[in-house]
N, C-alpha and C. Protein backbone atom coordinates (compact mmCIF):
# COMPACT_ATOMS: atom_id res chain seq x y z
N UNK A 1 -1.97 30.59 -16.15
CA UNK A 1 -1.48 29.34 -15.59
C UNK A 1 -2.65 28.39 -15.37
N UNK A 2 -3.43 28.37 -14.13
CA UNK A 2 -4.73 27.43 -13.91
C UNK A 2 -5.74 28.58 -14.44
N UNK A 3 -6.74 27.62 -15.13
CA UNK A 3 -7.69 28.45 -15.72
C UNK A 3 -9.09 27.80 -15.23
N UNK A 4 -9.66 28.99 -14.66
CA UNK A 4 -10.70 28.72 -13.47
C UNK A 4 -11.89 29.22 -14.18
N UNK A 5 -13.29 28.50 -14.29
CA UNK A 5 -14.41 28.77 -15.05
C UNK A 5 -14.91 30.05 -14.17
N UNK A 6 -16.54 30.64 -14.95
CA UNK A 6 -16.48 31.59 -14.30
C UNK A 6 -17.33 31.49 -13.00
N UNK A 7 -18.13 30.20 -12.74
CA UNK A 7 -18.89 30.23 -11.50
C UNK A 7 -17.78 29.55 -10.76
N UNK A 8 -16.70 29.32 -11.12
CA UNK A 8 -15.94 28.87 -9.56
C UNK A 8 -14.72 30.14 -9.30
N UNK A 9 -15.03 31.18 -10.30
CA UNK A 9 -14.32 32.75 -9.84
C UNK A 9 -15.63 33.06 -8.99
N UNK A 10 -16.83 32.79 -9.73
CA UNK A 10 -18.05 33.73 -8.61
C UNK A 10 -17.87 33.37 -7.00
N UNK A 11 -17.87 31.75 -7.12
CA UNK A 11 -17.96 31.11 -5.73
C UNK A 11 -16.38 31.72 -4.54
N UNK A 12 -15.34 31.91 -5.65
CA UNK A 12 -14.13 31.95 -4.27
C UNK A 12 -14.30 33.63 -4.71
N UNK A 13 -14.99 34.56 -5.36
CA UNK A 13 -15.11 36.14 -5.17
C UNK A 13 -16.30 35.95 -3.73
N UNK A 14 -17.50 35.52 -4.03
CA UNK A 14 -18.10 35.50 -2.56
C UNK A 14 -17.68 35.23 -1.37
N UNK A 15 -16.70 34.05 -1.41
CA UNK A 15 -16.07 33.46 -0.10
C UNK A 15 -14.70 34.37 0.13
N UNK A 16 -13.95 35.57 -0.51
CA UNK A 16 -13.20 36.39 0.04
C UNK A 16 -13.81 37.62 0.46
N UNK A 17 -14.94 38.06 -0.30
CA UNK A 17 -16.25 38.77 0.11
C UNK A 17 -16.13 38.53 1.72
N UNK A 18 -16.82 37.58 2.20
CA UNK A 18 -17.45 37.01 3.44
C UNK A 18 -16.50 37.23 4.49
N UNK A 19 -15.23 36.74 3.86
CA UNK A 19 -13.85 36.26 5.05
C UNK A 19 -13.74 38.06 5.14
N UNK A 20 -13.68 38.96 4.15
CA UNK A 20 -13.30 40.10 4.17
C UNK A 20 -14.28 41.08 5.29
N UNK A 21 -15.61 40.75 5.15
CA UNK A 21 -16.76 41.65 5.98
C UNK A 21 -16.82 40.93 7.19
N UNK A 22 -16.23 39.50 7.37
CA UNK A 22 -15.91 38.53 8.82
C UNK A 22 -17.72 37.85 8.94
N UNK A 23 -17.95 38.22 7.70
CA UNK A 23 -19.98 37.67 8.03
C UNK A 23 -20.09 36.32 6.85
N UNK A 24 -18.66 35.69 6.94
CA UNK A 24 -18.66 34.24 6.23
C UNK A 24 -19.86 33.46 6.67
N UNK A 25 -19.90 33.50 7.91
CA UNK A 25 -21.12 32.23 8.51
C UNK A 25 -22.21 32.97 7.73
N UNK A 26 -22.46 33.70 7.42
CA UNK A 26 -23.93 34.62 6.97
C UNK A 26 -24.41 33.93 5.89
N UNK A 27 -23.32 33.19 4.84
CA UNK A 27 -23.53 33.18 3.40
C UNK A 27 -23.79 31.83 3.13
N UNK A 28 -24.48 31.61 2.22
CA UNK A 28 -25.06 29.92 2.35
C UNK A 28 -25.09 30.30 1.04
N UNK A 29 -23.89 28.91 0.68
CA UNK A 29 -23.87 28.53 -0.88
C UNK A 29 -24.13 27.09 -1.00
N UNK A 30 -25.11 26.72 -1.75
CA UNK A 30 -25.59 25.31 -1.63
C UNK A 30 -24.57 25.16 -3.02
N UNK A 31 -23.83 23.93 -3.05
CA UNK A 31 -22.73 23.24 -4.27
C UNK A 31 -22.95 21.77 -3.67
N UNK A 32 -22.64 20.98 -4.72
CA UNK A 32 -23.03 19.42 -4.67
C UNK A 32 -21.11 19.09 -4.29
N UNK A 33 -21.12 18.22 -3.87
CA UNK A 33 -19.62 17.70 -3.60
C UNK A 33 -19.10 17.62 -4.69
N UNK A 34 -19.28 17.21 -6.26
CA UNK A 34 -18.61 17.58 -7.19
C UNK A 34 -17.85 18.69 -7.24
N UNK A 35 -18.66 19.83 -6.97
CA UNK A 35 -18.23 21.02 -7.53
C UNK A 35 -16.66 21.45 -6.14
N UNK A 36 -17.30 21.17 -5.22
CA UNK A 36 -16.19 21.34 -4.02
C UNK A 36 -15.00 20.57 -4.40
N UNK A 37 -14.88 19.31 -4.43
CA UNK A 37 -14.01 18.42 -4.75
C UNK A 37 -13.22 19.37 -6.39
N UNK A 38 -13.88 20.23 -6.42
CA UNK A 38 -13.29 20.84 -8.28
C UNK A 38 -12.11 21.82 -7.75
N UNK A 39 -13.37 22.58 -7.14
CA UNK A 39 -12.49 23.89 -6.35
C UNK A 39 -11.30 23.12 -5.33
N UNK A 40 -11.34 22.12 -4.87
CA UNK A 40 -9.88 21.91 -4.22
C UNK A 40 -8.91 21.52 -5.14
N UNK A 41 -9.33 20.75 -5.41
CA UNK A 41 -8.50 20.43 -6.61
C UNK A 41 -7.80 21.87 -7.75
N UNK A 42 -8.42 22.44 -8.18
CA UNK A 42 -7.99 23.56 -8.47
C UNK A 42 -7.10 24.83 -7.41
N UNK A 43 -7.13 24.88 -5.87
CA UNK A 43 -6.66 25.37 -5.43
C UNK A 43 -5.11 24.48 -4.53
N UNK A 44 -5.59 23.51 -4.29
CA UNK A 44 -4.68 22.77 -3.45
C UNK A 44 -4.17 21.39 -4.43
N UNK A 45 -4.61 21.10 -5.42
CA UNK A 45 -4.28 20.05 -6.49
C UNK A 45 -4.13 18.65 -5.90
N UNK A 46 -4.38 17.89 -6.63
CA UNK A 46 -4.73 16.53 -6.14
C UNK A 46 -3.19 15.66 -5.83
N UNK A 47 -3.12 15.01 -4.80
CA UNK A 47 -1.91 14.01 -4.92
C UNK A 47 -2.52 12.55 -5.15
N UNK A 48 -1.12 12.25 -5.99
CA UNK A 48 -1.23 10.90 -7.00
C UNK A 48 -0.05 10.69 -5.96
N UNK A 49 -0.39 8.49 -5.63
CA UNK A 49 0.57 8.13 -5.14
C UNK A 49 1.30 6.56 -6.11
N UNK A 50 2.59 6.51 -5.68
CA UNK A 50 3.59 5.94 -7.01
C UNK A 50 4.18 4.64 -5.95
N UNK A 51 4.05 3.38 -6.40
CA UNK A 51 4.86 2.28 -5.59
C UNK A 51 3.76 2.20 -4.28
N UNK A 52 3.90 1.65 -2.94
CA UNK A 52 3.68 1.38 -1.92
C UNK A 52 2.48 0.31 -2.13
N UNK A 53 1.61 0.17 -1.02
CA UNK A 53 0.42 -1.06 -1.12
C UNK A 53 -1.40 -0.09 -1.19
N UNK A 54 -0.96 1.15 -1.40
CA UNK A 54 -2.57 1.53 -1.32
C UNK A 54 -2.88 0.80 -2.45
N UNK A 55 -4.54 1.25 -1.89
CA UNK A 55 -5.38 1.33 -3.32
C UNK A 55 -5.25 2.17 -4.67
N UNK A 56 -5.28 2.24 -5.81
CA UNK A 56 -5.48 2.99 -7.18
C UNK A 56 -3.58 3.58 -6.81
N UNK A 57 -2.61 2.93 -6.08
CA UNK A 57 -1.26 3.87 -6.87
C UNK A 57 -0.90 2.73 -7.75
N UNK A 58 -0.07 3.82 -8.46
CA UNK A 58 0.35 3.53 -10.04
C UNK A 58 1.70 2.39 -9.56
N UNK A 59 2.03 1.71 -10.56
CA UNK A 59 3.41 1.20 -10.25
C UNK A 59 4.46 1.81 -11.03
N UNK A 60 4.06 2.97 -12.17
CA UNK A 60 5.40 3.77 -13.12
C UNK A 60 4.79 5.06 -12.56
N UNK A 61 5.74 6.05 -12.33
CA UNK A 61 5.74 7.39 -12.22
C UNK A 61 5.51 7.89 -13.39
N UNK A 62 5.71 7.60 -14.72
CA UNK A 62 5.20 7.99 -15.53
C UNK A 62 3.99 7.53 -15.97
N UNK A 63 3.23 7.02 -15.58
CA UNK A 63 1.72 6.84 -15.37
C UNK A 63 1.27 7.46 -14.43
N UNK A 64 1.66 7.54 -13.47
CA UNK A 64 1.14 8.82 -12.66
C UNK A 64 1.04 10.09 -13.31
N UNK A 65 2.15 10.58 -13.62
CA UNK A 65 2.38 11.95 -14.17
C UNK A 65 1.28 12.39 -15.37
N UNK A 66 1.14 11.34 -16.63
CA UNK A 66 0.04 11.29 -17.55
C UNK A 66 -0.91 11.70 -17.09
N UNK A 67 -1.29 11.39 -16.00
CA UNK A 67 -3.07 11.24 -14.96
C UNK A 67 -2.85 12.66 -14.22
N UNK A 68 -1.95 13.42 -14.29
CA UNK A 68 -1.82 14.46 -12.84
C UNK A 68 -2.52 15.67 -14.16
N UNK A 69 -2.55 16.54 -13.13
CA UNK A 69 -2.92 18.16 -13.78
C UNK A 69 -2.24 18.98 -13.22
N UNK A 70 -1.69 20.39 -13.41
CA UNK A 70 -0.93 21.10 -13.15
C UNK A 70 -1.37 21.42 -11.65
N UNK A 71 -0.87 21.62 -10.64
CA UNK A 71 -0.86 21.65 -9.62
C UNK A 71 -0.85 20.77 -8.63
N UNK A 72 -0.85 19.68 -9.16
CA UNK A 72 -0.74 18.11 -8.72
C UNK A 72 0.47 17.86 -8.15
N UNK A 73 0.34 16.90 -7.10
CA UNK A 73 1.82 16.28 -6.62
C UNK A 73 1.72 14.81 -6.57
N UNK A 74 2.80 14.42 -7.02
CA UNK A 74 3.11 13.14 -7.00
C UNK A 74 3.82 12.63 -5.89
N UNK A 75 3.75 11.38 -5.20
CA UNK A 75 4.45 11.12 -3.80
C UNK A 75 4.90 10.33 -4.75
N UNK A 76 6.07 9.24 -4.34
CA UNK A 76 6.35 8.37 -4.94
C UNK A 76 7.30 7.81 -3.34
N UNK A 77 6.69 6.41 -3.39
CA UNK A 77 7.54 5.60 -2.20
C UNK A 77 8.87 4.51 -2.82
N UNK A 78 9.22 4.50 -1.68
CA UNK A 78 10.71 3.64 -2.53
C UNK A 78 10.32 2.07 -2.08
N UNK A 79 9.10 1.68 -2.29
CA UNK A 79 8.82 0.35 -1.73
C UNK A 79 9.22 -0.35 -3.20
N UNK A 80 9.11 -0.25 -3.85
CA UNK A 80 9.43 -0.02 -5.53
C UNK A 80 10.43 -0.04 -5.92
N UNK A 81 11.14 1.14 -5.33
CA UNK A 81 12.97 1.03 -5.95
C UNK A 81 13.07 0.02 -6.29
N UNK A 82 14.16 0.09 -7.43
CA UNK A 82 14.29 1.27 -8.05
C UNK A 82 13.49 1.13 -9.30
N UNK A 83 12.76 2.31 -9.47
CA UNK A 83 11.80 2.59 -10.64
C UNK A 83 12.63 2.90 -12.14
N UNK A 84 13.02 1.64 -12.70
CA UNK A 84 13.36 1.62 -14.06
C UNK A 84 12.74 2.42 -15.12
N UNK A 85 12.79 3.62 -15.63
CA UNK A 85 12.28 4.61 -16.48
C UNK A 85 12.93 5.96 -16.87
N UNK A 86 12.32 6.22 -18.10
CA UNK A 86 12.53 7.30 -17.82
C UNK A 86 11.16 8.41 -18.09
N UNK A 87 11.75 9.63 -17.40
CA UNK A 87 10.19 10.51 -17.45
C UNK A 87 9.80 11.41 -17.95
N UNK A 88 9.07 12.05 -18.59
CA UNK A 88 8.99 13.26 -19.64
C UNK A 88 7.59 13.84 -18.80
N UNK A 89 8.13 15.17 -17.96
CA UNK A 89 7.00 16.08 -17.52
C UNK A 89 6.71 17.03 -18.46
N UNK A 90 5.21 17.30 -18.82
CA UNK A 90 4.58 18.08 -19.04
C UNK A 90 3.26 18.95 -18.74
N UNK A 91 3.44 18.59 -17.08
CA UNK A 91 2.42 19.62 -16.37
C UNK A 91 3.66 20.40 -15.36
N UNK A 92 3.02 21.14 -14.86
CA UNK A 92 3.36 21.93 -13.65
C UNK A 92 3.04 21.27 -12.50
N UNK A 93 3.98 20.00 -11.65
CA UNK A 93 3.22 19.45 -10.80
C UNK A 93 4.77 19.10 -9.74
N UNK A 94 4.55 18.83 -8.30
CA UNK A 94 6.00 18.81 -7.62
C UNK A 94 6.02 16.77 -7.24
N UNK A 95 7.27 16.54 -7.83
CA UNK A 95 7.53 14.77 -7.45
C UNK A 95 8.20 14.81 -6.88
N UNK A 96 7.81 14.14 -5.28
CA UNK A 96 7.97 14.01 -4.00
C UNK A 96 8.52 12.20 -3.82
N UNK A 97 9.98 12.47 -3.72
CA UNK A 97 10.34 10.76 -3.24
C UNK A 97 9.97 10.51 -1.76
N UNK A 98 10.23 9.53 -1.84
CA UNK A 98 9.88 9.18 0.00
C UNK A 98 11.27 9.46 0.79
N UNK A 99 12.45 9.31 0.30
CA UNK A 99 13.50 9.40 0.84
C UNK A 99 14.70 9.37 -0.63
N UNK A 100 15.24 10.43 -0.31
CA UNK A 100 16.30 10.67 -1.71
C UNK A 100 17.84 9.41 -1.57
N UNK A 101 17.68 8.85 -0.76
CA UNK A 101 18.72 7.59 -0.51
C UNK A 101 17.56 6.40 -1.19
N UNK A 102 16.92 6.26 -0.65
CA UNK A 102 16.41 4.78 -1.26
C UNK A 102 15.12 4.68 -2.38
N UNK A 103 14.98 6.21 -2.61
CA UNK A 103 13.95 6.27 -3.78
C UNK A 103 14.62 6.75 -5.23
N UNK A 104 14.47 5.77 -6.02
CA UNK A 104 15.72 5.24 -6.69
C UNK A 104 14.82 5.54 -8.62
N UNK A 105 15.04 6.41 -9.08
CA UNK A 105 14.94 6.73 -10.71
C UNK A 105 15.77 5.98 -11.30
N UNK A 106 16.21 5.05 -11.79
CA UNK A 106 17.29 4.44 -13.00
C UNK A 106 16.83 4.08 -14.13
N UNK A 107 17.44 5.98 -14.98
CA UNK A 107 17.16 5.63 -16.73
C UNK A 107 17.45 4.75 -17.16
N UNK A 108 16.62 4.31 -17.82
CA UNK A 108 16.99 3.31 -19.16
C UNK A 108 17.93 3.67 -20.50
N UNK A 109 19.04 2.57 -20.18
CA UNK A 109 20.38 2.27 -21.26
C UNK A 109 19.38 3.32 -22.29
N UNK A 110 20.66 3.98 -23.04
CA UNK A 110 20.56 4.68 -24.62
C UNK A 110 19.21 5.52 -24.86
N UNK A 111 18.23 5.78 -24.02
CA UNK A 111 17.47 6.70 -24.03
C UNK A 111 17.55 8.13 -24.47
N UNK A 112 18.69 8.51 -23.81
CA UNK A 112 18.49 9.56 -23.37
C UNK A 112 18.14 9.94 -21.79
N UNK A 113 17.99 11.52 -21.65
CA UNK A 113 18.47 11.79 -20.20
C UNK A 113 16.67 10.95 -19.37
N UNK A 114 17.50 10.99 -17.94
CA UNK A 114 16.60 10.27 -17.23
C UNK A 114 15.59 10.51 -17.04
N UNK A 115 15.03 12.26 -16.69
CA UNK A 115 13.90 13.27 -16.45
C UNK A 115 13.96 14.09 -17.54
N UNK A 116 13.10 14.39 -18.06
CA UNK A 116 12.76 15.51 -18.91
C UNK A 116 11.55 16.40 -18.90
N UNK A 117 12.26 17.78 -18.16
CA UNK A 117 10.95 18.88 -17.87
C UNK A 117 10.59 19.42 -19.06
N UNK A 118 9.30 19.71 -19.45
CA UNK A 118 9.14 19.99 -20.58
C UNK A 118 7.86 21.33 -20.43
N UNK A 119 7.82 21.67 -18.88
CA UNK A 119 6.88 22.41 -18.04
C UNK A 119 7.62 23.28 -17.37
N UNK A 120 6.51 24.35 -16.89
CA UNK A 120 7.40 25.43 -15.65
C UNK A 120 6.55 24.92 -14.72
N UNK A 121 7.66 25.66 -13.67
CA UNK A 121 7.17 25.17 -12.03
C UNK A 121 7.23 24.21 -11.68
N UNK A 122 8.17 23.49 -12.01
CA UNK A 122 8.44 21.57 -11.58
C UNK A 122 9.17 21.75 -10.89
N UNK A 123 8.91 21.20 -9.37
CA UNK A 123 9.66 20.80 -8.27
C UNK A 123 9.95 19.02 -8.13
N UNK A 124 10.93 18.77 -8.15
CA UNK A 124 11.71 17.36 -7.59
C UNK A 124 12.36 17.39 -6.64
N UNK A 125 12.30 16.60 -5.93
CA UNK A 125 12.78 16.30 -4.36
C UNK A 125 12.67 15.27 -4.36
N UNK A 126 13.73 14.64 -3.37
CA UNK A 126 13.59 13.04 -2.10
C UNK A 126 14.07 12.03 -3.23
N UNK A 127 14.54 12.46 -4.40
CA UNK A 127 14.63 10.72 -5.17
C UNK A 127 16.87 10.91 -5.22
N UNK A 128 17.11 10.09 -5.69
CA UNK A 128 18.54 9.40 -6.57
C UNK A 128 18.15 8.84 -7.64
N UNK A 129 18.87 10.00 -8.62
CA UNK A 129 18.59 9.78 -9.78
C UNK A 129 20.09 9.23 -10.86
N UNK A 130 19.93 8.47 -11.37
CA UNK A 130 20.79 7.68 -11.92
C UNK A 130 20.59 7.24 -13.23
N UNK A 131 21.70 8.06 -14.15
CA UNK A 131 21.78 7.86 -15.66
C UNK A 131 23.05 7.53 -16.23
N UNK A 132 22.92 7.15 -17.34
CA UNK A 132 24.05 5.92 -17.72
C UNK A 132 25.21 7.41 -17.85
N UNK A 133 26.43 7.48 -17.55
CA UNK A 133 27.29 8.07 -18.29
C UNK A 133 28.03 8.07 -19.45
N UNK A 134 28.45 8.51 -19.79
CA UNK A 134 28.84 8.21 -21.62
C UNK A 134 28.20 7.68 -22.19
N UNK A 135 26.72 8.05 -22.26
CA UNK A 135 25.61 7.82 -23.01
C UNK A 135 25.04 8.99 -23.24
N UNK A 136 24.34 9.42 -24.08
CA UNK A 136 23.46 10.98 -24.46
C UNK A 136 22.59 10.94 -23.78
N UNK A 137 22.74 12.22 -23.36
CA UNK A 137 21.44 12.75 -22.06
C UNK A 137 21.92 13.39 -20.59
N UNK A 138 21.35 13.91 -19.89
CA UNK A 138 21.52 13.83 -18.63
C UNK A 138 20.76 12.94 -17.67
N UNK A 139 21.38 13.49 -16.39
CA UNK A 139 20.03 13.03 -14.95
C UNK A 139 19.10 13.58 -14.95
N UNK A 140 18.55 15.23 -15.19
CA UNK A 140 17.71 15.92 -15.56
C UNK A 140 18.01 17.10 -16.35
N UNK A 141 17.12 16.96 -17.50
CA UNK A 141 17.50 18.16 -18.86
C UNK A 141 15.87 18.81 -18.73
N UNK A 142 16.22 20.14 -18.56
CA UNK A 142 15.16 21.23 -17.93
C UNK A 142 15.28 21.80 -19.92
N UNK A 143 13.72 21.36 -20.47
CA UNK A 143 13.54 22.15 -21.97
C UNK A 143 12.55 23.17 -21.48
N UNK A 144 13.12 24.16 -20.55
CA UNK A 144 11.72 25.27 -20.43
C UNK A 144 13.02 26.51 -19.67
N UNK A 145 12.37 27.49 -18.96
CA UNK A 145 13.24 28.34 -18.48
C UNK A 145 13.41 27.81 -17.32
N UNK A 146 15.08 27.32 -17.27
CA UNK A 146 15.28 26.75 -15.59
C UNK A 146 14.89 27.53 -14.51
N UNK A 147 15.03 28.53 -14.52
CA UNK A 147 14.47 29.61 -13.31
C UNK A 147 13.30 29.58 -12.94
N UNK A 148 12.15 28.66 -13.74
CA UNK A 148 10.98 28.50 -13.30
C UNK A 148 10.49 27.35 -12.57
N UNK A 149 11.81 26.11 -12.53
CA UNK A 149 11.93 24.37 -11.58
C UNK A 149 12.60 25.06 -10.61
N UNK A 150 12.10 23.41 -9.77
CA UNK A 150 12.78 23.59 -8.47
C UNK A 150 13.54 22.11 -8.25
N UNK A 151 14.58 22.10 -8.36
CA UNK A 151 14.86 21.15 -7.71
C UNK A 151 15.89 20.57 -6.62
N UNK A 152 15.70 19.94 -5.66
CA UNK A 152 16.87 20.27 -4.32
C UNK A 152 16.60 19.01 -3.72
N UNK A 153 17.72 18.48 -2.63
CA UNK A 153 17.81 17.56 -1.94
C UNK A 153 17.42 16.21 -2.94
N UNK A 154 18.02 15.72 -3.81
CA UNK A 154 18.28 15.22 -4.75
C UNK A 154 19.89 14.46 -4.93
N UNK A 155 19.90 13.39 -5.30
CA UNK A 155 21.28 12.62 -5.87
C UNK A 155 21.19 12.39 -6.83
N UNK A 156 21.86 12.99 -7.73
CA UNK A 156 22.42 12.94 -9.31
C UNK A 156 23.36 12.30 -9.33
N UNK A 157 23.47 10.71 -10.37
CA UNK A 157 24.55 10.24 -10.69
C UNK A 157 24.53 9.71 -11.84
């Protein structure tokens, strides 16, 4: 799944080492903030934010998603609603609406379906998702083993 080089297996084998013998304070690993900022990112994955007024968020969720890496989460605020698109995942990453009433997905006419997982381990939450009916496609078409998404607290229409 995440594929971890081998000095950042050395660095988290020493630091379960340490936590394990309780003589963590003992061990002094000098790493430059690059390398830390790697290892979180690899363990806790970075969040990308979608709509609202920060700095560097995206205004398409599918520009976010492009930029994420597997373990990544996407927030997405409904300051935006409704986000005209549609989305094609291909990492392992969980998209987080701000509120599943007013954070608003609406596919685009004759596309095709609105979301398209194309990854395992995709969690969706908090949005209303809305695709044309009697048009080809769904609200979300899972191309991987569904048993490996998550998705809940969600409006499909």
């Amino acid at each position: 799944m995440i594929q971890i080089n081998s000095l950042l297996k050395k660095i988290l084998i020493i630091v379960i080492i340490g936590l394990f013998l309780g003589n963590i304070s003992s061990i002094a690993i000098n790493v430059d903030n690059n390398l830390v900022e790697k290892i979180n990112n690899i363990i806790i994955g970075k969040t990308w934010y979608v709509g609202g007024n920060g700095t560097g968020n995206y205004t398409h969720i599918q520009y976010a998603i492009d930029n994420a890496s597997d373990g990544d989460t996407l927030y997405v605020y409904d300051d935006s609603s409704p986000y005209n698109e549609n989305i094609i995942i291909e990492t392992s990453i969980s998209l987080i609406g701000e509120d599943r009433k007013s954070t608003i997905i609406e596919g685009l006419d004759d596309i095709g379906s609105t979301i398209i997982i194309k990854s395992p381990y995709v969690t969706i939450t908090g949005f209303t998702i809305h695709y044309c009916p009697g048009k080809q496609g769904d609200g979300i078409f899972i191309d991987n083993d569904p048993s490996s998404g998550n998705s809940h607290d969600n409006i499909i229409y």
